[in-house]
Protein backbone atom coordinates (compact mmCIF):
# COMPACT_ATOMS: atom_id res chain seq x y z
CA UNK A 1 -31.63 -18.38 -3.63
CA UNK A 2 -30.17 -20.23 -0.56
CA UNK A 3 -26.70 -22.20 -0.67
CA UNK A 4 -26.35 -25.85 0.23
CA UNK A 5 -24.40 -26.19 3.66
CA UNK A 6 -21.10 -26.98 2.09
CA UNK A 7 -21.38 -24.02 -0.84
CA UNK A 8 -22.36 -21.82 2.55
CA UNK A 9 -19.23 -22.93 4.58
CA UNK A 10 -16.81 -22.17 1.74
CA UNK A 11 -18.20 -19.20 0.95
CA UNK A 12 -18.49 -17.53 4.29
CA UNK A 13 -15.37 -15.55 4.06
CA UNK A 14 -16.14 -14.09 0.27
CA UNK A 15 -15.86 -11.06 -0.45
CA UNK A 16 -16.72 -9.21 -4.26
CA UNK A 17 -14.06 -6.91 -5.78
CA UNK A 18 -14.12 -3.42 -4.32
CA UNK A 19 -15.34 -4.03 -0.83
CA UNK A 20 -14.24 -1.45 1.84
CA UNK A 21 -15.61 -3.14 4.45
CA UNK A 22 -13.29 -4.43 7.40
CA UNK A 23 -12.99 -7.88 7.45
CA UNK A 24 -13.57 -9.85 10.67
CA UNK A 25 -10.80 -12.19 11.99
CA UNK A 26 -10.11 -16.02 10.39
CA UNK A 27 -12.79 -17.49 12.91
CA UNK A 28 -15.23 -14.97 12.26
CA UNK A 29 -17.44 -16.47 9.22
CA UNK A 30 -20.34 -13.94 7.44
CA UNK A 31 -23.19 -14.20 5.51
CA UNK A 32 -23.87 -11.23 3.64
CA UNK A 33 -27.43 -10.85 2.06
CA UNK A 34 -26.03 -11.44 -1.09
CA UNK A 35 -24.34 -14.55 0.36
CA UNK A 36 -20.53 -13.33 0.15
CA UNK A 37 -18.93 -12.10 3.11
CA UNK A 38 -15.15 -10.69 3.94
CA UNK A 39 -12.22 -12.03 2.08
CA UNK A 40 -9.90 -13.52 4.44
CA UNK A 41 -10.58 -17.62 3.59
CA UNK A 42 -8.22 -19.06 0.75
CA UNK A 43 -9.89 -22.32 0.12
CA UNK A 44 -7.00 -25.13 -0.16
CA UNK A 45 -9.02 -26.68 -3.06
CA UNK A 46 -8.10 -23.41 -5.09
CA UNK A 47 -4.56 -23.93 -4.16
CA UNK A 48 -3.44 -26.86 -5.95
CA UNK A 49 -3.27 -27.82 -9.86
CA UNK A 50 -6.64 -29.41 -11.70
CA UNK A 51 -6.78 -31.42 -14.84
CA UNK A 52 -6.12 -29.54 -17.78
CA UNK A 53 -5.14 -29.75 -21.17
CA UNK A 54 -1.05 -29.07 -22.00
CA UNK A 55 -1.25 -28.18 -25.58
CA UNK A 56 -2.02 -24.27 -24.95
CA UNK A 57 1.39 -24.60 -22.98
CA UNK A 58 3.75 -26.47 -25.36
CA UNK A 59 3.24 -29.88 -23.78
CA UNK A 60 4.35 -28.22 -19.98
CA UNK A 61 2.67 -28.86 -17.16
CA UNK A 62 1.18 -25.42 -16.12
CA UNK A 63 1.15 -24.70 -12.03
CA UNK A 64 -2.76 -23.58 -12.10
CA UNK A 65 -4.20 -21.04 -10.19
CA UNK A 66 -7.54 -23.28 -10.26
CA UNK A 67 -11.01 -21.57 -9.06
CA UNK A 68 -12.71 -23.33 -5.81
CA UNK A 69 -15.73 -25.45 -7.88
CA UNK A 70 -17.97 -24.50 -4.85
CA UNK A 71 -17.28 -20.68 -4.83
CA UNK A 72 -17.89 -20.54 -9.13
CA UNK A 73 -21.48 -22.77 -8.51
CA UNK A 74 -22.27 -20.32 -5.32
CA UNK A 75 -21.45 -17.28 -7.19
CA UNK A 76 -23.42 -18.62 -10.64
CA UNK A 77 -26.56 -19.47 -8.18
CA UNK A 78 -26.59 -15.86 -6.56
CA UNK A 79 -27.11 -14.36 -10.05
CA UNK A 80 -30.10 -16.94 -10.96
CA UNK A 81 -27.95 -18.02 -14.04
CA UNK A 82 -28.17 -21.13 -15.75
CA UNK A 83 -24.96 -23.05 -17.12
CA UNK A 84 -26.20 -22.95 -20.25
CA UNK A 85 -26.54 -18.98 -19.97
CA UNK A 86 -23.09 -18.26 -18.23
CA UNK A 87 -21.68 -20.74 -20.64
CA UNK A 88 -23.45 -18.42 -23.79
CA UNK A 89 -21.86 -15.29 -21.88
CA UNK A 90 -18.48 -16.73 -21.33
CA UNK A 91 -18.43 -18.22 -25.00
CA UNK A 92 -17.44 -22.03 -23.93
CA UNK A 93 -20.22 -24.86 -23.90
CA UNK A 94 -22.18 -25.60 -20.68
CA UNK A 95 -20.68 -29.19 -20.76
CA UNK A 96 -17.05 -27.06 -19.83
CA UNK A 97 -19.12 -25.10 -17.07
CA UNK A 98 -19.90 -28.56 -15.54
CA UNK A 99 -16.44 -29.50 -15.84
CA UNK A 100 -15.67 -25.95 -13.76
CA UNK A 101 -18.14 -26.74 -11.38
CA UNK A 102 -16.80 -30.37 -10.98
CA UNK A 103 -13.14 -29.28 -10.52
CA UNK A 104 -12.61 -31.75 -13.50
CA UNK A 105 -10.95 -28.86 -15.60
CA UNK A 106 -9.54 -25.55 -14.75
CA UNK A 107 -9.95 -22.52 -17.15
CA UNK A 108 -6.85 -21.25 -18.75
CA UNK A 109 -6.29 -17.11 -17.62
CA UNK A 110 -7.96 -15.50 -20.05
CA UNK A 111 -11.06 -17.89 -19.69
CA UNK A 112 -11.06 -16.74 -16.29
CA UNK A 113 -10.82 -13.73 -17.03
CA UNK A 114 -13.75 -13.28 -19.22
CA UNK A 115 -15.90 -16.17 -16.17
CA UNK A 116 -15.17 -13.35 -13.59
CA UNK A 117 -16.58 -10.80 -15.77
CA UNK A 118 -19.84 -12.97 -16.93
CA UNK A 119 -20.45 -13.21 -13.30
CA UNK A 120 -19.77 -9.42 -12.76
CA UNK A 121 -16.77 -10.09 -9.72
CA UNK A 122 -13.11 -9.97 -9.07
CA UNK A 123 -11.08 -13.31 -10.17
CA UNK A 124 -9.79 -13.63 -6.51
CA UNK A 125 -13.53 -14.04 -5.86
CA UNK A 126 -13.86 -17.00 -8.07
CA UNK A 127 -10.28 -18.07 -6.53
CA UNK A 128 -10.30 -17.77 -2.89
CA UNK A 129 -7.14 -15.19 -2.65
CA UNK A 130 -7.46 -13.31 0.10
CA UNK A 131 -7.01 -9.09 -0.93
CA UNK A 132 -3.50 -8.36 0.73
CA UNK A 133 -2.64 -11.93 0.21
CA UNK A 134 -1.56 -12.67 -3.42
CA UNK A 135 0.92 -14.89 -4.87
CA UNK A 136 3.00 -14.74 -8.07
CA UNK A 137 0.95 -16.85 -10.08
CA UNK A 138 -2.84 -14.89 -8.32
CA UNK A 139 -1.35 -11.75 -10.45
CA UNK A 140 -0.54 -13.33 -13.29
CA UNK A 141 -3.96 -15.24 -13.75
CA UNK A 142 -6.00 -11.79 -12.26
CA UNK A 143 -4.18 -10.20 -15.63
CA UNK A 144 -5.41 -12.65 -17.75
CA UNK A 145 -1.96 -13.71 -19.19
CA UNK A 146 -0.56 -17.67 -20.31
CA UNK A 147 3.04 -18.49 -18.68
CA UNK A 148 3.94 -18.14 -22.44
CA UNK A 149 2.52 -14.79 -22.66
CA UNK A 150 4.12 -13.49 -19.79
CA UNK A 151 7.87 -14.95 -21.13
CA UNK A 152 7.10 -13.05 -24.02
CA UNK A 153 6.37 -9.46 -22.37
CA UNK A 154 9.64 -9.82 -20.23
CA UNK A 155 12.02 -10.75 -23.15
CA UNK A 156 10.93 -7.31 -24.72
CA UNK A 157 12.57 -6.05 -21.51
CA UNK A 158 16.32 -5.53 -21.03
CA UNK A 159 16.08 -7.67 -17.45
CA UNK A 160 13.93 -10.36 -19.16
CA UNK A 161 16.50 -10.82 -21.90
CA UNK A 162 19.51 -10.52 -19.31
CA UNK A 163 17.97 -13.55 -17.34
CA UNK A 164 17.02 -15.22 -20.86
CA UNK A 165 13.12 -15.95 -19.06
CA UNK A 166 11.04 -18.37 -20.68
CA UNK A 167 7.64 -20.18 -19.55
CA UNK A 168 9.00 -22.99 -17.69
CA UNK A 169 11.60 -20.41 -15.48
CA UNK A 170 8.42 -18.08 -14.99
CA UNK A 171 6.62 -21.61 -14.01
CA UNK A 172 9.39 -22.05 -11.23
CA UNK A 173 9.67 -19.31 -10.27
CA UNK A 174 5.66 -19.08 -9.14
CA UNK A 175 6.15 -22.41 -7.63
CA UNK A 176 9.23 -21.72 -5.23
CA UNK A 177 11.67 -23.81 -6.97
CA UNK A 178 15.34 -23.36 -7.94
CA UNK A 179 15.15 -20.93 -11.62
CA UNK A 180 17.54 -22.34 -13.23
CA UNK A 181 20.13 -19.92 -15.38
CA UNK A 182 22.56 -17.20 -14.88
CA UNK A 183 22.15 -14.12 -12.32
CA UNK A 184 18.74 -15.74 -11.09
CA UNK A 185 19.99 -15.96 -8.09
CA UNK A 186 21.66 -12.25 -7.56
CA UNK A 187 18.95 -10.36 -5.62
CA UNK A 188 20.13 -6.65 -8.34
CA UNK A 189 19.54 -9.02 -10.89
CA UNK A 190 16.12 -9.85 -10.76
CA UNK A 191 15.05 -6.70 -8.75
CA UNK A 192 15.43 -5.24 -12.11
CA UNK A 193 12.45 -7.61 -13.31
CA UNK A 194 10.04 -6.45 -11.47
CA UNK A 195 9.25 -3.12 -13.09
CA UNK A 196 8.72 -5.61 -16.39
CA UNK A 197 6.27 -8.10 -14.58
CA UNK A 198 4.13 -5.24 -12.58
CA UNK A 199 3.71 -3.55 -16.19
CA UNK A 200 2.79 -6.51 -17.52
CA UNK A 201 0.29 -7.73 -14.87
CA UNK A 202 -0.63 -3.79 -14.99
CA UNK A 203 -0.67 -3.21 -11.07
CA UNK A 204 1.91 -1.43 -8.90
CA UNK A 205 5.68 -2.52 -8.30
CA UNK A 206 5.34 -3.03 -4.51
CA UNK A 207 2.16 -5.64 -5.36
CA UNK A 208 4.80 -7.56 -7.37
CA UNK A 209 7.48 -7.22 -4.55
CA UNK A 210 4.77 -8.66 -2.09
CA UNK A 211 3.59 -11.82 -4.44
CA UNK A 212 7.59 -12.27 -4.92
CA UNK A 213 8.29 -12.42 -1.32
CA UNK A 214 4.93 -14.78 -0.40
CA UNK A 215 6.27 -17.06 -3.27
CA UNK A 216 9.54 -17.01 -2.39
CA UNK A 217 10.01 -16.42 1.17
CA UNK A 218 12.77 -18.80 1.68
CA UNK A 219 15.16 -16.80 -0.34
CA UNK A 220 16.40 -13.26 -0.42
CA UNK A 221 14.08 -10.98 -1.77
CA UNK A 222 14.88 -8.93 -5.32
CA UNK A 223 16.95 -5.62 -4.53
CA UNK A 224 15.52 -2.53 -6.23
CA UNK A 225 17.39 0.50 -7.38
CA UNK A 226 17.42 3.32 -5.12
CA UNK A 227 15.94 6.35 -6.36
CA UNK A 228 18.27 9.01 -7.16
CA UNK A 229 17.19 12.53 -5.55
CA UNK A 230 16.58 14.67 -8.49
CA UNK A 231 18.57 17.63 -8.60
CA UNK A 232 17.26 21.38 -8.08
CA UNK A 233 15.13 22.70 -11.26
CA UNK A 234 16.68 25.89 -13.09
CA UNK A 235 13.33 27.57 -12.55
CA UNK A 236 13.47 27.01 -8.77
CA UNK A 237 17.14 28.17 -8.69
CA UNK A 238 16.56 31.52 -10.17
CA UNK A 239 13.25 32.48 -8.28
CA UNK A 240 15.24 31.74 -4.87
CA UNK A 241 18.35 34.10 -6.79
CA UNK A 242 15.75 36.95 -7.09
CA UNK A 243 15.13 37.43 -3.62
CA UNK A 244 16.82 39.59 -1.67
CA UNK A 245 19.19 38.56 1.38
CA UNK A 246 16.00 39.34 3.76
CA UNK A 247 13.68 37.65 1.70
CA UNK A 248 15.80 34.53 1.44
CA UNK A 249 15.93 34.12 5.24
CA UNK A 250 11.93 34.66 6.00
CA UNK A 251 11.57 32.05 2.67
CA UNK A 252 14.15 29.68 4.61
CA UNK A 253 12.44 29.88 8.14
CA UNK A 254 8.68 29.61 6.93
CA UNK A 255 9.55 26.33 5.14
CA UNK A 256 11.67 25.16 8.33
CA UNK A 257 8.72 25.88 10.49
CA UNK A 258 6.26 24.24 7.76
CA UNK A 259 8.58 20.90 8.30
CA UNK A 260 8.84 20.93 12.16
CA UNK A 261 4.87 21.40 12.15
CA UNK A 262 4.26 18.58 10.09
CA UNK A 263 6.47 16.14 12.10
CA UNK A 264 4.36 17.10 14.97
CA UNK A 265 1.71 16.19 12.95
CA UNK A 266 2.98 12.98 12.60
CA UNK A 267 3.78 12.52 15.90
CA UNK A 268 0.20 13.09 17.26
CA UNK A 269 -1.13 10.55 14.50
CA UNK A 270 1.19 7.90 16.42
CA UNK A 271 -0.27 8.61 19.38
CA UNK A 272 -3.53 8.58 18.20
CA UNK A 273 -4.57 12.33 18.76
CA UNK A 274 -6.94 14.38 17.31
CA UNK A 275 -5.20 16.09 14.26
CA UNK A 276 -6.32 18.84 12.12
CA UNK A 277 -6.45 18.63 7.85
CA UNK A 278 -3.35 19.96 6.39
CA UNK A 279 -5.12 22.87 4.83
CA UNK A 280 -5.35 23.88 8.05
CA UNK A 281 -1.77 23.29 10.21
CA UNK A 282 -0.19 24.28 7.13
CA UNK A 283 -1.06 27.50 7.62
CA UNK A 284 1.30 28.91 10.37
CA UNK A 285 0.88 31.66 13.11
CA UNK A 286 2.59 34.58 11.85
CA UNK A 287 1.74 37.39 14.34
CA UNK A 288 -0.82 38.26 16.38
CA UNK A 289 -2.62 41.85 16.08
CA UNK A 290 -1.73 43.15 19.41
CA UNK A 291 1.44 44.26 21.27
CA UNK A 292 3.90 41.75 21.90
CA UNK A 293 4.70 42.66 25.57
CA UNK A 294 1.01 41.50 26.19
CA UNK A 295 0.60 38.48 23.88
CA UNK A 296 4.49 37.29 23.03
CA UNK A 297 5.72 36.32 19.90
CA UNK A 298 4.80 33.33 17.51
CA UNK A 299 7.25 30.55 17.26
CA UNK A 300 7.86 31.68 13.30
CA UNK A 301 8.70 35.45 15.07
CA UNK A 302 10.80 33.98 17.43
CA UNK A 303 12.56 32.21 14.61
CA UNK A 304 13.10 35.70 12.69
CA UNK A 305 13.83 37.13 15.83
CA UNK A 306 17.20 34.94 16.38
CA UNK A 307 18.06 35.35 12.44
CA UNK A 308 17.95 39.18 13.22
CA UNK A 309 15.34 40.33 10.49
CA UNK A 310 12.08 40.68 12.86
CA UNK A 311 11.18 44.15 12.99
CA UNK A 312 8.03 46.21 11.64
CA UNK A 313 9.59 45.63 8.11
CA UNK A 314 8.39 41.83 8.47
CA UNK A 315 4.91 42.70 6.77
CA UNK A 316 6.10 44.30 3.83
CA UNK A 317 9.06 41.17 3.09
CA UNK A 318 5.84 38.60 3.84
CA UNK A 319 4.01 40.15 0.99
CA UNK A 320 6.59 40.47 -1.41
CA UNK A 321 6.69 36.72 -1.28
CA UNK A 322 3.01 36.52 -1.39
CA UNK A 323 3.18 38.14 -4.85
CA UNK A 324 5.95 36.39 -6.28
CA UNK A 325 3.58 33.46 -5.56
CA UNK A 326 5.77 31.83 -2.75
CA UNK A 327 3.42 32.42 0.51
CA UNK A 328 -0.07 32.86 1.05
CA UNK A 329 -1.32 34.77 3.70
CA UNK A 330 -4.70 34.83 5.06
CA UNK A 331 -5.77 35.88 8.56
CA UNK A 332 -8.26 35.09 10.96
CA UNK A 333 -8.95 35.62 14.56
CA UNK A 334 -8.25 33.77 18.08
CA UNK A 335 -9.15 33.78 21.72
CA UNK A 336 -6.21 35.00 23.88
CA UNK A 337 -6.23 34.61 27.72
CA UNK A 338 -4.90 38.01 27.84
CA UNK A 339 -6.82 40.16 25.73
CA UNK A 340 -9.47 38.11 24.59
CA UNK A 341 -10.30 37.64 20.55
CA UNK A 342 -7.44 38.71 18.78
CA UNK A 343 -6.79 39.29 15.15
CA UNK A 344 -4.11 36.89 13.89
CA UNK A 345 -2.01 36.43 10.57
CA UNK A 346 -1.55 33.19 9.03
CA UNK A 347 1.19 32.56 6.14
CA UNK A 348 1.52 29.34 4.46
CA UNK A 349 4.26 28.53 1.76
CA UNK A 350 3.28 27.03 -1.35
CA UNK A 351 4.56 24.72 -3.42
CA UNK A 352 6.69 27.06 -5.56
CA UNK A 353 7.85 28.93 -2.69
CA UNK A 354 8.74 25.16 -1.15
CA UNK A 355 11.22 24.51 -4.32
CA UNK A 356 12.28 27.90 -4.56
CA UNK A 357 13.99 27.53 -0.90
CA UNK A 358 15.11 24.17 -0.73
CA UNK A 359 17.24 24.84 -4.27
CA UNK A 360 18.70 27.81 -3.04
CA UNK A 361 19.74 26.54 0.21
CA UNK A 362 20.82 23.04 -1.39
CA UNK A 363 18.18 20.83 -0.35
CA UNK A 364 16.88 19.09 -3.82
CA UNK A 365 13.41 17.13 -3.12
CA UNK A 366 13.02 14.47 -1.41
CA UNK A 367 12.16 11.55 -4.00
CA UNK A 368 10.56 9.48 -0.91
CA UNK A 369 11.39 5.95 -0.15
CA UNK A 370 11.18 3.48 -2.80
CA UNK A 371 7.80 1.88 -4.39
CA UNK A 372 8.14 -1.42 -2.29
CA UNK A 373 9.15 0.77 1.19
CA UNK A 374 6.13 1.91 2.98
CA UNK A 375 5.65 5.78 3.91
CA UNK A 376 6.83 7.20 7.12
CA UNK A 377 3.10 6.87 8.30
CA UNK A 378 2.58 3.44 7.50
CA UNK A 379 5.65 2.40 8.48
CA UNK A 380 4.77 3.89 11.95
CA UNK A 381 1.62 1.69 12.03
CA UNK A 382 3.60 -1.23 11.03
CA UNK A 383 5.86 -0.88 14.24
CA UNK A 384 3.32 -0.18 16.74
CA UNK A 385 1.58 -3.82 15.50
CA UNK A 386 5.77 -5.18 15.71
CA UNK A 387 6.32 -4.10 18.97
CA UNK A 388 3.26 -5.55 20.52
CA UNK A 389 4.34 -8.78 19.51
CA UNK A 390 3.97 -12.10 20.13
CA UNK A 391 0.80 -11.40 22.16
CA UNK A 392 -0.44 -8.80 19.23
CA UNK A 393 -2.38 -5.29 19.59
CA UNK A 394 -5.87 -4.92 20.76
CA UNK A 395 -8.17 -4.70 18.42
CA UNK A 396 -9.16 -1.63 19.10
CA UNK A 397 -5.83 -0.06 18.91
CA UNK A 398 -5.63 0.24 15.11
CA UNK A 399 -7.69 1.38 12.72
CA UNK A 400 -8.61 4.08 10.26
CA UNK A 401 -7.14 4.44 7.17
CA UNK A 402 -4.12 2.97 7.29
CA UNK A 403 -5.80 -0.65 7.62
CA UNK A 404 -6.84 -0.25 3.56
CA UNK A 405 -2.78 -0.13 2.74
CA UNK A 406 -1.75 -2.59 5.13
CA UNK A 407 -4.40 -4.81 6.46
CA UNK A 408 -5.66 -8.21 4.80
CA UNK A 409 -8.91 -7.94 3.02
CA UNK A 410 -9.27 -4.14 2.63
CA UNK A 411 -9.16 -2.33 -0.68
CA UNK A 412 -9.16 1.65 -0.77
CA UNK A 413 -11.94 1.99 -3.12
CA UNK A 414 -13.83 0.16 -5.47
CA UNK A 415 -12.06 -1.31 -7.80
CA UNK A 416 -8.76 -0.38 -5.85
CA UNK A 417 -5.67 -2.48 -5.45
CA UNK A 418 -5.93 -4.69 -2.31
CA UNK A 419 -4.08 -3.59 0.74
CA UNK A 420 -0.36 -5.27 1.20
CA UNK A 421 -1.58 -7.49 3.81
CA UNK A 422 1.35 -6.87 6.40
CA UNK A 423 -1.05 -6.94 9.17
CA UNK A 424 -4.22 -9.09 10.25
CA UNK A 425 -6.38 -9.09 13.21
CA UNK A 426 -6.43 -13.00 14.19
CA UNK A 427 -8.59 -14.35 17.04
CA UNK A 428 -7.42 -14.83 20.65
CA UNK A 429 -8.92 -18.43 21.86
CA UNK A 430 -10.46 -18.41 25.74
CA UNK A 431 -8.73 -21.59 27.69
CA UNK A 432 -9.82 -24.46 26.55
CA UNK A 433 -10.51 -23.40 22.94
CA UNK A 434 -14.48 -23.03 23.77
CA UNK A 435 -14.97 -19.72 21.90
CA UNK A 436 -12.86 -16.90 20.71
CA UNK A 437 -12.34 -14.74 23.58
CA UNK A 438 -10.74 -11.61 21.72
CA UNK A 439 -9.13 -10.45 18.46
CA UNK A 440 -5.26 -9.11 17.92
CA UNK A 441 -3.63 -6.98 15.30
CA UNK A 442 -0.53 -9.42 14.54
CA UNK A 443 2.14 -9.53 11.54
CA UNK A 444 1.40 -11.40 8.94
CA UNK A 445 4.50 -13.68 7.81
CA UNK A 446 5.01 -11.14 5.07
CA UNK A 447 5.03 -8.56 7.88
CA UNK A 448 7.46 -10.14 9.82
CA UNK A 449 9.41 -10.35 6.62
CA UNK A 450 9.17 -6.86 5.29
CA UNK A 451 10.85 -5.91 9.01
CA UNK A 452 12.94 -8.00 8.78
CA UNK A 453 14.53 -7.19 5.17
CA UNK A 454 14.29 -3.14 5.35
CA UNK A 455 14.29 -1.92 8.87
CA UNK A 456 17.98 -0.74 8.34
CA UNK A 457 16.75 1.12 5.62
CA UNK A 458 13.69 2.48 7.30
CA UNK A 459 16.13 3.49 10.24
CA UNK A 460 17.76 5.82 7.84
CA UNK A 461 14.94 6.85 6.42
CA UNK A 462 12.47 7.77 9.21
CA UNK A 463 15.07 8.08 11.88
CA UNK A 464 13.00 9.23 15.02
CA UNK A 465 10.65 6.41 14.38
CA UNK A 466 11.44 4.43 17.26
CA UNK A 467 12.06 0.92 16.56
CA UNK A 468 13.54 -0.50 19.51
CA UNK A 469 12.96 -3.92 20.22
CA UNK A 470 12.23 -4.89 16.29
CA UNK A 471 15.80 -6.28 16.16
CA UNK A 472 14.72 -9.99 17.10
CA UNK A 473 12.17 -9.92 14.07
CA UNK A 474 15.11 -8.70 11.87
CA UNK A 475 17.71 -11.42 13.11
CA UNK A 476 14.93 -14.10 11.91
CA UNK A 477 15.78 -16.37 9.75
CA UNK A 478 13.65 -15.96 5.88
């Protein structure tokens, strides 16, 4: 069925839950067959409070998280459904579907809840919230959940009872204004809230983190605890005390090699090189099956070689390893310029071998960076779209994966949480505003906020990431 002009111009940038498609820039409207394009349009209409009725809420004035009248009808016409049908399937009467539809009244959460499922779609379909651009009160509504509700969760909590939270703080605190009460405004304090609310809204901590800091972005964001490194496993500790002095040392170099190939790894992903699946640069050049005076020595050789244990004992130490379940080694053949194909041996260290050698030589694991901190490859991304701005990176400079963590209206899978939405690719106007003459990958305002509130942290943590020249986003003012 075809959409009226107006349902058609509000609906051009719509996109259904679980789309992995990439979206095209703000001025780039599309019509999909089904008539629901990209999400990257969040219809003002959907944006402010409707009539409702207070007495689910105590008498308080609820800030609503309306749908956009013109997206519900659009999305109610695609289907070929009646009002009286969706109103039978949602279980109101087709008078309150009218009242949808007329933006006279605006269905409580769990109403919209169960209206996105009659019409088989996300709720930030039915909302207009772009994927990688939620708020607070988008979560609370996509869970289904009354401010009242949510009060309720977080006093079972030991943060929610610390900050004594009740409907009408978590109604200020979705509308940006001053929470009144004590330690609401100590950034540890309510840090510790947010494990609470992302259980409660059931989606990840770092969503949570994001909607805070959209909500809130005049303030200090919440400070979360840093995760302690956990400490060396008893298991771990005796397999590395088994080994023998020789052992220890081929253990210890295999896993230092295994590191220093996977930062080149890295490396060639920043610059945008062709790189190879770990299962395959994970397994390292051992030796080559020919004399060393004609072909050399690997790099892992050479690393034996200055520790003083490379000699023809290395095969017999390699396998001893490979039974205790530490290394695998597999071979396989290569073309040298010297002698031609050449057999070669190939050891990789595996994930027991990995603990075995970082207990014994007092390097517990790594916990990685915290749930709202991005991972050293993302992060990477994030600074290559930081340092090209204010004029942005070409379009074609980014994309793959990484746009389906960070990028505005992409989700991972279907059904997936939506990207984080630190980056968009926003048109270029030719002079004289005739026509878009290009598209840039630019920061959102979240972006330029997450830089700007851990980049000392991510300087510690990913240290030969350069990030010179992000100081000026990081001096901004919130």
């Amino acid at each position: 069925m075809s959409l009226e002009p107006c349902d058609r111009q509000l609906c051009q940038r719509l996109q259904p839950s679980g789309t992995t498609q990439r979206p095209p820039g703000p001025l780039r409207p599309e019509i999909t067959n089904s008539g629901f394009g990209t999400t990257s349009f969040t219809a003002s209409a959907s944006s402010v409070a409707m009539k409702s009725s207070f007495d689910l809420y105590a008498g308080m004035p609820l800030p609503l998280r309306g749908v956009d009248p013109s997206r519900l009808v659009a999305r109610r016409v695609e289907l070929g459904l009646t009002r009286e049908a969706l109103a039978e399937r949602v279980g109101v009467s087709s008078r309150m579907i009218f009242f949808y539809e007329e933006g006279r009244h605006t269905p409580t959460p769990s109403r919209l809840e169960r209206l996105a499922a009659a019409l088989d779609c996300g709720v930030d379909v039915l909302t207009g919230a772009a994927r990688g651009q939620e708020t607070l009160v988008d979560l609370r509504y996509a869970a289904g959940l009354t401010l009242e509700r949510v009060a309720e969760l977080l006093r079972a909590s030991p943060a929610g009872r610390e900050l004594c939270v009740s409907a009408s703080k978590i109604s200020a605190l979705e509308n940006g204004r001053p929470v009144r009460g004590r330690h609401w405004q100590e950034p540890e304090v309510t840090g510790r809230l947010l494990a609470p609310l992302a259980k409660a809204y059931r989606v990840p901590v770092r969503m949570i983190m994001d909607a805070w800091m959209r909500t809130r972005h005049d303030e200090q964001a919440p400070v979360l605890a840093t995760r302690r490194k956990p400490e060396a496993s008893r298991r771990a500790l005796a397999t590395w005390e088994s080994l023998n002095e020789r052992q220890r040392i081929y253990l210890g170099e295999i896993m230092r090699e295994d590191r220093m190939t996977e930062t080149e790894m890295w490396m060639r992903r920043v610059q945008r090189l062709p790189v190879q699946g770990a299962a395959q640069w994970r397994a390292l050049p051992l030796a080559l099956q020919a004399a060393p005076s004609v072909v050399g020595y690997t790099r892992l050789q050479e690393r034996l070689r200055r520790r003083g244990v490379h000699d023809p004992g290395a095969g017999s130490t390699v396998h001893a390893l490979a039974r205790r379940d530490l290394v695998v080694i597999t071979e396989d053949s290569v073309e040298h310029p010297a002698v031609g194909t050449v057999g070669r041996v190939l050891v990789e260290i595996t994930r027991r071998g990995r603990a075995a050698a970082r207990a014994g030589l007092g390097e517990p694991r790594d916990p990685g960076p915290a749930a709202h901190l991005l991972s050293e490859w993302l992060w990477g991304v994030v600074v290559r779209v930081a340092a090209a701005e204010p004029v942005g990176l070409e379009d074609d400079l980014l994309a793959g994966r990484s746009l389906f963590f960070i990028g505005v209206g992409y989700s991972g899978k279907s059904g997936g949480r939506p990207s984080r939405g630190l980056v968009d690719s926003v048109p270029v106007m030719a002079p004289g505003g005739t026509h878009v003459a290009e598209y840039r990958w630019r920061l959102t305002r979240l972006g330029r906020r997450h830089v700007a509130e851990y980049l000392h942290i991510y300087r510690e943590l990913y240290s030969h990431v350069d990030t010179a020249g992000l100081d000026g986003i990081a001096n901004e003012e919130p």
